[in-house]
Each structure stands twice: as C-alpha cells, then as structure tokens.
PDB file of N, CA and C in Angstrom:
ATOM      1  N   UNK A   1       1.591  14.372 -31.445  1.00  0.00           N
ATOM      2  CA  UNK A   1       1.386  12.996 -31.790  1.00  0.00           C
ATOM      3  C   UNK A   1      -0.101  12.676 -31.680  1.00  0.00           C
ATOM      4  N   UNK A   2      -0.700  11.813 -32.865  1.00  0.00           N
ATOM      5  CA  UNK A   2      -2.621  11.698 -32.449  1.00  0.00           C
ATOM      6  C   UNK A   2      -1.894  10.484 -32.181  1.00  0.00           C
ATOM      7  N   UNK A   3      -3.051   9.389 -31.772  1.00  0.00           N
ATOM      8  CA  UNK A   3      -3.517   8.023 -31.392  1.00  0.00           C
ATOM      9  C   UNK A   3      -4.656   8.030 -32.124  1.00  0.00           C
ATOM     10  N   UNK A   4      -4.721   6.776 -32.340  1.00  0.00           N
ATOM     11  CA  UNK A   4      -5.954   6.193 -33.219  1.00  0.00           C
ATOM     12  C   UNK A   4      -5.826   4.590 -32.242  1.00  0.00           C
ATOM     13  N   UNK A   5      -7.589   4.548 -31.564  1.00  0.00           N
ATOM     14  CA  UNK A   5      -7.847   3.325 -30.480  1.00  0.00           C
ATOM     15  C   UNK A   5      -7.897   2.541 -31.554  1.00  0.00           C
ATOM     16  N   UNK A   6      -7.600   1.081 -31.320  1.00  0.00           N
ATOM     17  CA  UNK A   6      -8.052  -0.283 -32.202  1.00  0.00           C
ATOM     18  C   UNK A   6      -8.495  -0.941 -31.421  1.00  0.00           C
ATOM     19  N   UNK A   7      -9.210  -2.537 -31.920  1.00  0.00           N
ATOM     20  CA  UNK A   7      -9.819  -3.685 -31.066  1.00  0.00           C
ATOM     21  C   UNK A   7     -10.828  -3.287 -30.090  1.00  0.00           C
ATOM     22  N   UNK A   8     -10.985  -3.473 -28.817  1.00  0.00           N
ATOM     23  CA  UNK A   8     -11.524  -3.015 -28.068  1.00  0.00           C
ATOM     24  C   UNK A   8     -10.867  -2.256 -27.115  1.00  0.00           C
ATOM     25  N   UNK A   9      -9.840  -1.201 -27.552  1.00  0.00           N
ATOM     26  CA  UNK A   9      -9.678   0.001 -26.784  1.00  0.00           C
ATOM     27  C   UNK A   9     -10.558   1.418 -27.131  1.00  0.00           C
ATOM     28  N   UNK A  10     -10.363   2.101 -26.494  1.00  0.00           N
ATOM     29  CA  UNK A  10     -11.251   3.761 -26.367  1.00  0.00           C
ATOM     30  C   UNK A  10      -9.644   4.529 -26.161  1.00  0.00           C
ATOM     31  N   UNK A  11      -9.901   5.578 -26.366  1.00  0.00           N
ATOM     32  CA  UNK A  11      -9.124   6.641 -25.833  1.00  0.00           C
ATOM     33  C   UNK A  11      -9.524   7.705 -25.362  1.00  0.00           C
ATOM     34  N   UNK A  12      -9.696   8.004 -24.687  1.00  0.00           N
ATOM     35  CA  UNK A  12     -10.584   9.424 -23.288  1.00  0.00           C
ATOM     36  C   UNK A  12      -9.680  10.067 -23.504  1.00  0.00           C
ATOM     37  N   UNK A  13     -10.367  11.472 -23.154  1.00  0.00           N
ATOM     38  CA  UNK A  13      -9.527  12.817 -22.596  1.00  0.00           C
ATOM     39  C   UNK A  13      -9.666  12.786 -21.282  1.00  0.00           C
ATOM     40  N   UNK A  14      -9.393  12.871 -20.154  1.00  0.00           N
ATOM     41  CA  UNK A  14      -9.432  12.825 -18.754  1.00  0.00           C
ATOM     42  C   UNK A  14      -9.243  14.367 -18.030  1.00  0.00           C
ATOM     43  N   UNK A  15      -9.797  14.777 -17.167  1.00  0.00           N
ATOM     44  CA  UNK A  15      -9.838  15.942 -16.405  1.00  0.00           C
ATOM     45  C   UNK A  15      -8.638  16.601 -15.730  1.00  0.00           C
ATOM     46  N   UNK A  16      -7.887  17.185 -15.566  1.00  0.00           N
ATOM     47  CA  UNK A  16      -6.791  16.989 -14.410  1.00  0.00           C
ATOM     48  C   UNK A  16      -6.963  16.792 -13.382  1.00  0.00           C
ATOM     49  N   UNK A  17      -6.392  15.597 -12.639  1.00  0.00           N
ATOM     50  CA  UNK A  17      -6.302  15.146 -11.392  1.00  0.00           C
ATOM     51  C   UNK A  17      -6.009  16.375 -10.678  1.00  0.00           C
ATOM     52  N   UNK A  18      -6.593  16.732  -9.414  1.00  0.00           N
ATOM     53  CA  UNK A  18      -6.104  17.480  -8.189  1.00  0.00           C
ATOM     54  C   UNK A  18      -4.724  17.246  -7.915  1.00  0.00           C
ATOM     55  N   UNK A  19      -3.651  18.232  -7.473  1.00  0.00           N
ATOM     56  CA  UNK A  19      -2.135  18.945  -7.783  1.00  0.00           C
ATOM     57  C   UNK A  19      -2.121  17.410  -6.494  1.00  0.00           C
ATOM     58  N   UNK A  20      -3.242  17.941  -4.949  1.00  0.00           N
ATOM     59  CA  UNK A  20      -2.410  16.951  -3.853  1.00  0.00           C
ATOM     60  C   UNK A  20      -2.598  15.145  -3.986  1.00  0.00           C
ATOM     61  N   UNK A  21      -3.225  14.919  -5.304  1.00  0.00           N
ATOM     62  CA  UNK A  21      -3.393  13.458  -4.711  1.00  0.00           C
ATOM     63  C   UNK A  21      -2.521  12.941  -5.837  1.00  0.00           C
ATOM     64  N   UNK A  22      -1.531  13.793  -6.402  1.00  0.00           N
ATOM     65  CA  UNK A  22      -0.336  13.829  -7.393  1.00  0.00           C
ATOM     66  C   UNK A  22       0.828  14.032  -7.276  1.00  0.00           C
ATOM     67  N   UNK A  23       1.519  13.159  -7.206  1.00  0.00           N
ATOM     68  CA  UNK A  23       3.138  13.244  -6.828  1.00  0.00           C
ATOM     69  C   UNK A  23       3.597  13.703  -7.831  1.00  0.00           C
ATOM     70  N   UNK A  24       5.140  14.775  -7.470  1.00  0.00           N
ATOM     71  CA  UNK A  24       5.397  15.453  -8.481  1.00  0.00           C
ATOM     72  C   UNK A  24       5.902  14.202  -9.769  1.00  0.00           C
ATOM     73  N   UNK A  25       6.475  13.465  -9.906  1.00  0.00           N
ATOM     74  CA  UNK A  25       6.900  12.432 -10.974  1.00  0.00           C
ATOM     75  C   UNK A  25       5.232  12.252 -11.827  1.00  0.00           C
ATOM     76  N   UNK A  26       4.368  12.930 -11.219  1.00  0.00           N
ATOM     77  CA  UNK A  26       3.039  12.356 -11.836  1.00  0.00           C
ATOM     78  C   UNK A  26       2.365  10.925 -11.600  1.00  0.00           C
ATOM     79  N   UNK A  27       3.062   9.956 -10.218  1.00  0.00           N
ATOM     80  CA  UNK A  27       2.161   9.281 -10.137  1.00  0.00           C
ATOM     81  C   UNK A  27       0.463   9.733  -9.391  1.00  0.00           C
ATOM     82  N   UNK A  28      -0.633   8.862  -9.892  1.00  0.00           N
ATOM     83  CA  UNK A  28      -1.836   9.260  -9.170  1.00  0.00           C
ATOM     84  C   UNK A  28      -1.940   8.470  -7.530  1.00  0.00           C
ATOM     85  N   UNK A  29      -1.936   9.038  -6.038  1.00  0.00           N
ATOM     86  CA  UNK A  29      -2.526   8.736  -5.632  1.00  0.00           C
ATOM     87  C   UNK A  29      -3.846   8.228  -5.469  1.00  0.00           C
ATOM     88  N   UNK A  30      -4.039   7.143  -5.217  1.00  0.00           N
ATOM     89  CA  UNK A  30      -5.430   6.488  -5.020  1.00  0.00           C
ATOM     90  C   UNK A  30      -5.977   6.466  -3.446  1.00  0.00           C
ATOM     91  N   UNK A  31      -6.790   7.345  -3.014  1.00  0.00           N
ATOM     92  CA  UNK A  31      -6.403   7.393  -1.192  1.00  0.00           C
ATOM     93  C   UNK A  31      -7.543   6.094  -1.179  1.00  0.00           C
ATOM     94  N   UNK A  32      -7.687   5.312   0.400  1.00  0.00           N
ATOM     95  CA  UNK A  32      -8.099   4.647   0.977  1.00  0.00           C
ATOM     96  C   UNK A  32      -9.578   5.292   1.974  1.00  0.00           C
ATOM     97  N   UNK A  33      -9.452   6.555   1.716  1.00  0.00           N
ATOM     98  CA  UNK A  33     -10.582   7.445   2.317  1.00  0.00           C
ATOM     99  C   UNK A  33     -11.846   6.478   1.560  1.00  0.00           C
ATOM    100  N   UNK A  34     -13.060   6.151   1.962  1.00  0.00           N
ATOM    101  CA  UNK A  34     -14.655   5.976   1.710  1.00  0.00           C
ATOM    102  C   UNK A  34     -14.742   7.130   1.032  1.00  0.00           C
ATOM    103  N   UNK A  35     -14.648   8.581   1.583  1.00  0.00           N
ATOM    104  CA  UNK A  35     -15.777   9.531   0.548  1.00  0.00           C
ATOM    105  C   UNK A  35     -14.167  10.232  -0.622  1.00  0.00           C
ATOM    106  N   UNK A  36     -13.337   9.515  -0.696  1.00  0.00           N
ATOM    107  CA  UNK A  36     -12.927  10.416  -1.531  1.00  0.00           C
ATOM    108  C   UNK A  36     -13.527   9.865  -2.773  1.00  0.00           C
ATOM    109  N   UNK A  37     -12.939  10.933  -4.139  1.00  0.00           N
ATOM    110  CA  UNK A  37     -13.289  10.628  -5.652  1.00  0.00           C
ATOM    111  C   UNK A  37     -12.670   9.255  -6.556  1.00  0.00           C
ATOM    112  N   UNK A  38     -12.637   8.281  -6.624  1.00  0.00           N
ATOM    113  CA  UNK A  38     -12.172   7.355  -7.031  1.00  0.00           C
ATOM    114  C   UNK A  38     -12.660   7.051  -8.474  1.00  0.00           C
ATOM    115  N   UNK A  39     -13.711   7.956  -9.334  1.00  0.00           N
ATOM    116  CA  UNK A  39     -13.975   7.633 -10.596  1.00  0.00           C
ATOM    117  C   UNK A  39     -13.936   9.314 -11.312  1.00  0.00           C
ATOM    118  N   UNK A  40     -13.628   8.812 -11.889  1.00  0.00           N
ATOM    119  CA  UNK A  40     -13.832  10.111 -12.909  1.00  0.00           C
ATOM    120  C   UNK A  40     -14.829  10.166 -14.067  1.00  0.00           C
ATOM    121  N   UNK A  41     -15.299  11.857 -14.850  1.00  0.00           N
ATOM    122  CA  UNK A  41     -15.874  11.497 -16.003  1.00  0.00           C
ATOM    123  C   UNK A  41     -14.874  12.353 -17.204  1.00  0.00           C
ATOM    124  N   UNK A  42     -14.652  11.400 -18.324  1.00  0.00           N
ATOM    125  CA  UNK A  42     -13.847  11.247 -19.653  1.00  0.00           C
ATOM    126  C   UNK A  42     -14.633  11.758 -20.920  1.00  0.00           C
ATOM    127  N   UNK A  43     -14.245  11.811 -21.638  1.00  0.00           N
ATOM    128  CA  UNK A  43     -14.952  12.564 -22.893  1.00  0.00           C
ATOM    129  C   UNK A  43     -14.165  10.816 -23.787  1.00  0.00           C
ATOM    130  N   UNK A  44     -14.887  10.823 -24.761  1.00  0.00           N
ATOM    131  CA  UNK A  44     -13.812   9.910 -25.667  1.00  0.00           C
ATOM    132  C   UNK A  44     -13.690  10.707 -26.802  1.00  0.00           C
ATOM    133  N   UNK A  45     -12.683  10.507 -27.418  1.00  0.00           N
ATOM    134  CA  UNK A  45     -12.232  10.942 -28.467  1.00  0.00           C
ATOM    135  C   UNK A  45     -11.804  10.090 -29.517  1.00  0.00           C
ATOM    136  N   UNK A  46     -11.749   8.424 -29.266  1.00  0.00           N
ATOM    137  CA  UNK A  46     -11.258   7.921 -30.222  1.00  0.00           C
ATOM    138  C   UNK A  46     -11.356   6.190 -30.091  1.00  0.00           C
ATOM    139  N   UNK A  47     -12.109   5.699 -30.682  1.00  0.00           N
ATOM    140  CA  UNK A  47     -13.274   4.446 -30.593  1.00  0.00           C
ATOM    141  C   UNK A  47     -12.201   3.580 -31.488  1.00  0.00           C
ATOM    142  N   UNK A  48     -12.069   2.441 -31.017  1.00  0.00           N
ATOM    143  CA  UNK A  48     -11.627   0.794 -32.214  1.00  0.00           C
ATOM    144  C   UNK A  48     -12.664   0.691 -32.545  1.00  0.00           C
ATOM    145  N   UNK A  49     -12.644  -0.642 -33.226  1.00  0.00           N
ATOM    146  CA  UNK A  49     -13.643  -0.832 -33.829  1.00  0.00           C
ATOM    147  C   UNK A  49     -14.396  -2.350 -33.247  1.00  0.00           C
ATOM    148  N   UNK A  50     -14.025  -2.461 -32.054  1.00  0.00           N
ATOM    149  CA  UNK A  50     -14.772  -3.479 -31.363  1.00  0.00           C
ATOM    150  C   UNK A  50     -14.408  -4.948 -30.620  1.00  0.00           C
ATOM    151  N   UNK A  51     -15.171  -5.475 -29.865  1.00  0.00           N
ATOM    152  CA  UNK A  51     -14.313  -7.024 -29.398  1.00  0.00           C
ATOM    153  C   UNK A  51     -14.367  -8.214 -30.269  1.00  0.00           C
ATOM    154  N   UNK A  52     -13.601  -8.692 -30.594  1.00  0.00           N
ATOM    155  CA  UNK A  52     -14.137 -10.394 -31.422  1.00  0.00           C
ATOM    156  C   UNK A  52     -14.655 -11.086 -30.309  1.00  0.00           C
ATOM    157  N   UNK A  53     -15.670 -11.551 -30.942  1.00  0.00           N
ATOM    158  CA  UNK A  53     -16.199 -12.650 -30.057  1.00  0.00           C
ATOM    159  C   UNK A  53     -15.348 -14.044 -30.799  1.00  0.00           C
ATOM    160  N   UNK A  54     -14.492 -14.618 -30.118  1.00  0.00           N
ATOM    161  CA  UNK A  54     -13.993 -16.253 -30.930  1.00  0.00           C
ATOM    162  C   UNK A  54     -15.575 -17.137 -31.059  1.00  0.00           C
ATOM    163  N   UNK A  55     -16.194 -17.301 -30.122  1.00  0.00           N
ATOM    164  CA  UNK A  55     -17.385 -17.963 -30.383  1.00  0.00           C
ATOM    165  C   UNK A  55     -18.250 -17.769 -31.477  1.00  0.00           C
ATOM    166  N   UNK A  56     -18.494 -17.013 -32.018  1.00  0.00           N
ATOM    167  CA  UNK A  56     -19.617 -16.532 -33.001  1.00  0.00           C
ATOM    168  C   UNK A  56     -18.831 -16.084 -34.393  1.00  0.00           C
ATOM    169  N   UNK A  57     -17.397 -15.736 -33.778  1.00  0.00           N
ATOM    170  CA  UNK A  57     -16.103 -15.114 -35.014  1.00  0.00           C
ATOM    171  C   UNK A  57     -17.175 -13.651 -35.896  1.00  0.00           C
ATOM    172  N   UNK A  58     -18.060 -13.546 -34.778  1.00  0.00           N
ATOM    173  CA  UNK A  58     -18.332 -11.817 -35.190  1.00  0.00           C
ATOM    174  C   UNK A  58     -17.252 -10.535 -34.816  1.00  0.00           C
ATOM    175  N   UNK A  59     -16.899  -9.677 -34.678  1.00  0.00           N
ATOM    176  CA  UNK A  59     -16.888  -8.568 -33.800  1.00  0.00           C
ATOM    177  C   UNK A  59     -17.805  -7.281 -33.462  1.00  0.00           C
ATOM    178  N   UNK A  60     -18.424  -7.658 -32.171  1.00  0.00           N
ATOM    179  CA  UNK A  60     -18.770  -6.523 -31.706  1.00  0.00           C
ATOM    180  C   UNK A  60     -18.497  -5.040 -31.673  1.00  0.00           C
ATOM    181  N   UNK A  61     -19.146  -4.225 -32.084  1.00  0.00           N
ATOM    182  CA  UNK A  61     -19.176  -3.052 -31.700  1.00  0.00           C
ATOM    183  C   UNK A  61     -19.303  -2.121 -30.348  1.00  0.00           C
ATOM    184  N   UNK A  62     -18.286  -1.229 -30.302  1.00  0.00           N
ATOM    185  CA  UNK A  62     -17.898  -0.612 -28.783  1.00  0.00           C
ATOM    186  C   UNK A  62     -19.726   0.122 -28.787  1.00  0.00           C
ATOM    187  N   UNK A  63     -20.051   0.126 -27.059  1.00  0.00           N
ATOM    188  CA  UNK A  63     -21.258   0.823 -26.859  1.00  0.00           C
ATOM    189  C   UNK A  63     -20.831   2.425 -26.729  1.00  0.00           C
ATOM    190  N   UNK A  64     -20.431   2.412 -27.174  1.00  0.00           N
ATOM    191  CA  UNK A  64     -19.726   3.801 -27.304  1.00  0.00           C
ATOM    192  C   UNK A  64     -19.057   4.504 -28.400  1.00  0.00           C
ATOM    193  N   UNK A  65     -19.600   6.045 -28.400  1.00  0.00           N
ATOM    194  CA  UNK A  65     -18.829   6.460 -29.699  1.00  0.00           C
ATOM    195  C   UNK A  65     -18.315   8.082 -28.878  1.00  0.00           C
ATOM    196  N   UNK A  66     -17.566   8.899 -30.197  1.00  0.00           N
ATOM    197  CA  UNK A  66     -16.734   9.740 -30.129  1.00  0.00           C
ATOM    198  C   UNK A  66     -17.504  11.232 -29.600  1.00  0.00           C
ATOM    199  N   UNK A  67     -16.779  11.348 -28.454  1.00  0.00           N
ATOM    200  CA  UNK A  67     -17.735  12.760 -28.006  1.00  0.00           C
ATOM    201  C   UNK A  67     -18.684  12.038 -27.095  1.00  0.00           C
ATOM    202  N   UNK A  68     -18.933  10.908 -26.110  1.00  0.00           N
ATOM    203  CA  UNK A  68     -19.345  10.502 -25.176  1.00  0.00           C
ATOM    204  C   UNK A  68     -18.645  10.948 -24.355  1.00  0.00           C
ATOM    205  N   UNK A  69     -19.417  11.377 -23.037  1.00  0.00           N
ATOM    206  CA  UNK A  69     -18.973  11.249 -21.678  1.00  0.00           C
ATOM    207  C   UNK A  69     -19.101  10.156 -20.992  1.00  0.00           C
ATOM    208  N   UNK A  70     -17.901   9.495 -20.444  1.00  0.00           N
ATOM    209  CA  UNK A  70     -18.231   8.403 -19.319  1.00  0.00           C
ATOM    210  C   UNK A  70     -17.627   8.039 -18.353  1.00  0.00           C
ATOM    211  N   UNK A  71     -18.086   7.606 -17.262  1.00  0.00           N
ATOM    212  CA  UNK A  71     -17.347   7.090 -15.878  1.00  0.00           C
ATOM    213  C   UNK A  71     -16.597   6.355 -16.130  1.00  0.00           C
ATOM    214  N   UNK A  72     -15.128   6.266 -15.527  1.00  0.00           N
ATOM    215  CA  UNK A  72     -14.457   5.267 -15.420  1.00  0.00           C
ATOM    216  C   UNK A  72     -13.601   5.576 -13.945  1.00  0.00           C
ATOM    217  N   UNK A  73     -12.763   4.953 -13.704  1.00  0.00           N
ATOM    218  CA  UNK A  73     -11.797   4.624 -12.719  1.00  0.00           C
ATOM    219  C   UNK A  73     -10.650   5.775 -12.461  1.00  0.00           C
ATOM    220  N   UNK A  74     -10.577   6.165 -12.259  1.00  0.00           N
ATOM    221  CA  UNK A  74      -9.132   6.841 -12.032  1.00  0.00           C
ATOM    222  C   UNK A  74      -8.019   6.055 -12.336  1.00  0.00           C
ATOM    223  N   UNK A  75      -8.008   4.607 -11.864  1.00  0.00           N
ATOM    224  CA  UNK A  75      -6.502   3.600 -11.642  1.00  0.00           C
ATOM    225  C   UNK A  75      -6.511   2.947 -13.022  1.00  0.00           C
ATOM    226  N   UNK A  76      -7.500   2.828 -13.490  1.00  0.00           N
ATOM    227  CA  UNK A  76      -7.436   2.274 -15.151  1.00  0.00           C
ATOM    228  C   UNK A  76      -6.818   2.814 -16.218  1.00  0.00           C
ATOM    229  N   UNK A  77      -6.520   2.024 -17.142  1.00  0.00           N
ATOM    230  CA  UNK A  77      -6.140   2.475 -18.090  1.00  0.00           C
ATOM    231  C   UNK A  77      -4.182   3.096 -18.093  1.00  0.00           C
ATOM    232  N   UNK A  78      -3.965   3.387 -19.462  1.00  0.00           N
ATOM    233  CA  UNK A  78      -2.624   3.712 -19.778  1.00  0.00           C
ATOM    234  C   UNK A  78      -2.280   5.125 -20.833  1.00  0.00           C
ATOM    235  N   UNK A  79      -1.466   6.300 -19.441  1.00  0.00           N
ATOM    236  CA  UNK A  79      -1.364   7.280 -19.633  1.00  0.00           C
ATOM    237  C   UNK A  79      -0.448   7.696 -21.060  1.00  0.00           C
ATOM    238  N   UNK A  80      -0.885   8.260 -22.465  1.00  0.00           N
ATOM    239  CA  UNK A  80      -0.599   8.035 -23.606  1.00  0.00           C
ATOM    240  C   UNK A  80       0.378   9.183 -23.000  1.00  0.00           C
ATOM    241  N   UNK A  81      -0.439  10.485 -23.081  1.00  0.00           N
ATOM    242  CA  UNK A  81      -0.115  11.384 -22.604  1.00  0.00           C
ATOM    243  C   UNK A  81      -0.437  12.383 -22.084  1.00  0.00           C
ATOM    244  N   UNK A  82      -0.222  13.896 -21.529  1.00  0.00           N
ATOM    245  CA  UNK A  82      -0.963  14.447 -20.276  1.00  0.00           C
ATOM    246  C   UNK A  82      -2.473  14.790 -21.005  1.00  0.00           C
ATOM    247  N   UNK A  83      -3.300  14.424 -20.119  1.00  0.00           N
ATOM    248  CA  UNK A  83      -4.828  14.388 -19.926  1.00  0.00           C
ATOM    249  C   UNK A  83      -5.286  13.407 -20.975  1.00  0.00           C
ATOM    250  N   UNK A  84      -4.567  12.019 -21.636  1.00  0.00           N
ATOM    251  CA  UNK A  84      -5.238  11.022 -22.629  1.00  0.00           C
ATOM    252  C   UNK A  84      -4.926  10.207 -22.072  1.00  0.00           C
ATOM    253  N   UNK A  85      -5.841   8.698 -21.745  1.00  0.00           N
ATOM    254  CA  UNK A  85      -5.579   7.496 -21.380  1.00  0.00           C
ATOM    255  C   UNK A  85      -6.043   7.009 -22.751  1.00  0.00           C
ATOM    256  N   UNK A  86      -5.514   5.773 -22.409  1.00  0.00           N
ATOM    257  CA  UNK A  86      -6.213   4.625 -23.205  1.00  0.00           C
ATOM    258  C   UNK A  86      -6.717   3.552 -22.581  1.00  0.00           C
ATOM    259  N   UNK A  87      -8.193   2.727 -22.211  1.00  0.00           N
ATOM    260  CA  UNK A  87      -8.602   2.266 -21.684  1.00  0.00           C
ATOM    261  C   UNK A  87      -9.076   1.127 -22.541  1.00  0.00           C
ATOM    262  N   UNK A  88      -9.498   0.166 -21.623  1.00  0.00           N
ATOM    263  CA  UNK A  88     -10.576  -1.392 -22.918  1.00  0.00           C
ATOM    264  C   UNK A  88     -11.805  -0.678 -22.384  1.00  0.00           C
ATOM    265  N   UNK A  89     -12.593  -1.128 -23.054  1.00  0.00           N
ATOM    266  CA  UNK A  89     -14.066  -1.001 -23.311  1.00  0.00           C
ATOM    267  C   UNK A  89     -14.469  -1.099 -21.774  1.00  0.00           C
ATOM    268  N   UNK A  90     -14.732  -2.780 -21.295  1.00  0.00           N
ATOM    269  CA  UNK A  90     -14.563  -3.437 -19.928  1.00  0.00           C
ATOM    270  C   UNK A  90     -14.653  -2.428 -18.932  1.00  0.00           C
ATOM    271  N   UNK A  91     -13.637  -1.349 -19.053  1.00  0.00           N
ATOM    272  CA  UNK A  91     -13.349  -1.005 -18.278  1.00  0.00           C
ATOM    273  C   UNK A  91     -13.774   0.414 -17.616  1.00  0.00           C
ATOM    274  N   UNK A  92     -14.744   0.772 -19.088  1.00  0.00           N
ATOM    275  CA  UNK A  92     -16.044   2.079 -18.923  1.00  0.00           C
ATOM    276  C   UNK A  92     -17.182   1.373 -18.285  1.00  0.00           C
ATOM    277  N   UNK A  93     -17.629   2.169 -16.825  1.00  0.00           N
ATOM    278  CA  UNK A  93     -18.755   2.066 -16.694  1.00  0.00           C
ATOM    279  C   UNK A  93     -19.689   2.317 -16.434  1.00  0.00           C
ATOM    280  N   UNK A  94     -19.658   3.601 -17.215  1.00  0.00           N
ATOM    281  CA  UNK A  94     -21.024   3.864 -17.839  1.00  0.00           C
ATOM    282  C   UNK A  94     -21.254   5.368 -18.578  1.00  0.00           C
ATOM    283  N   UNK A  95     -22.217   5.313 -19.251  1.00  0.00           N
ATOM    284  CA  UNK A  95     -22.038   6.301 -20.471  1.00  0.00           C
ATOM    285  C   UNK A  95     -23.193   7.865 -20.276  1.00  0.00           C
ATOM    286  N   UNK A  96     -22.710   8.661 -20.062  1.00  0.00           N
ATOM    287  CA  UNK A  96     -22.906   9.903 -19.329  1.00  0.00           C
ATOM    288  C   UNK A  96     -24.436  10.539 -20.306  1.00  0.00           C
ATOM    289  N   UNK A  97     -25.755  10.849 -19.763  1.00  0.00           N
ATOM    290  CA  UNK A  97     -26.718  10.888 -20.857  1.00  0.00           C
ATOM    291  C   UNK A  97     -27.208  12.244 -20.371  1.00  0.00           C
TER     292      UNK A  97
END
C-alpha cells in the first residue's frame, strides 16, 4: 500500500524503536528517565502540499521536502505502518543539514 501526505501532513520513514521500550502488541514506551531518547531522526518520503493560512487565503508551503532528515518526537504522529508515521508539519522540529 503507498500513502500520498496532503494539507499539512509529511510522512517519515522512522528507525526501529529498540525491542525493550516496545511492548509486544507494538505499543511505544515513552520512559520518564531525563537521559533517555525521546526524539528521533526520520527521513521524509512524502510532503502535502502545505497549510492554508484563512487570513491571507494563501497556502503555505511545507519547510520541508522529500529525502529530508528530521527530528521529531517519538510520541507524535500516526503509525500508517511498520517504520511510516504520518505527522503535521508543527510537529517536525527541525530539519537535519
């Protein structure tokens, strides 16, 4: 199955999470530890085409395009399927140079 992002979603490839901070059903632990890993870095693979602004009735363009690396969250976003999220824009932060 592909995905194709719209509006202001992205779609990342994501790394595999470590086996222990993964319950077998596949939820992600998020530990409460200070030094553990709580962000990850994503590749994107698949860009909308941006936010409407209602004010201006432009739409913006994502700061981001296809084949970027970037930080995001571990807890973000919605698992399409194994190693693809789909994330909002918002919610990258920041773009790997």
């Amino acid at each position: 199955m592909t995905f194709k992002a719209i509006g202001d979603s992205v779609i990342v490839q994501v790394p595999e999470v470590e086996k222990e901070s993964q319950t077998e059903s596949g939820l992600v632990l998020i530990q409460k530890d200070p030094t553990a890993k709580k962000t990850v870095t994503a590749i994107v693979v698949s860009v909308g085409e941006g936010k409407f602004d209602s004010k201006t009735g432009v739409t913006v363009p994502p700061p981001v395009k296809i084949g970027d690396k970037v930080v995001m969250s571990l807890a973000t976003g919605v698992e399409l399927e194994k190693g693809f999220r789909m994330v909002r824009i918002d919610d990258i932060f920041a773009v790997v140079e």
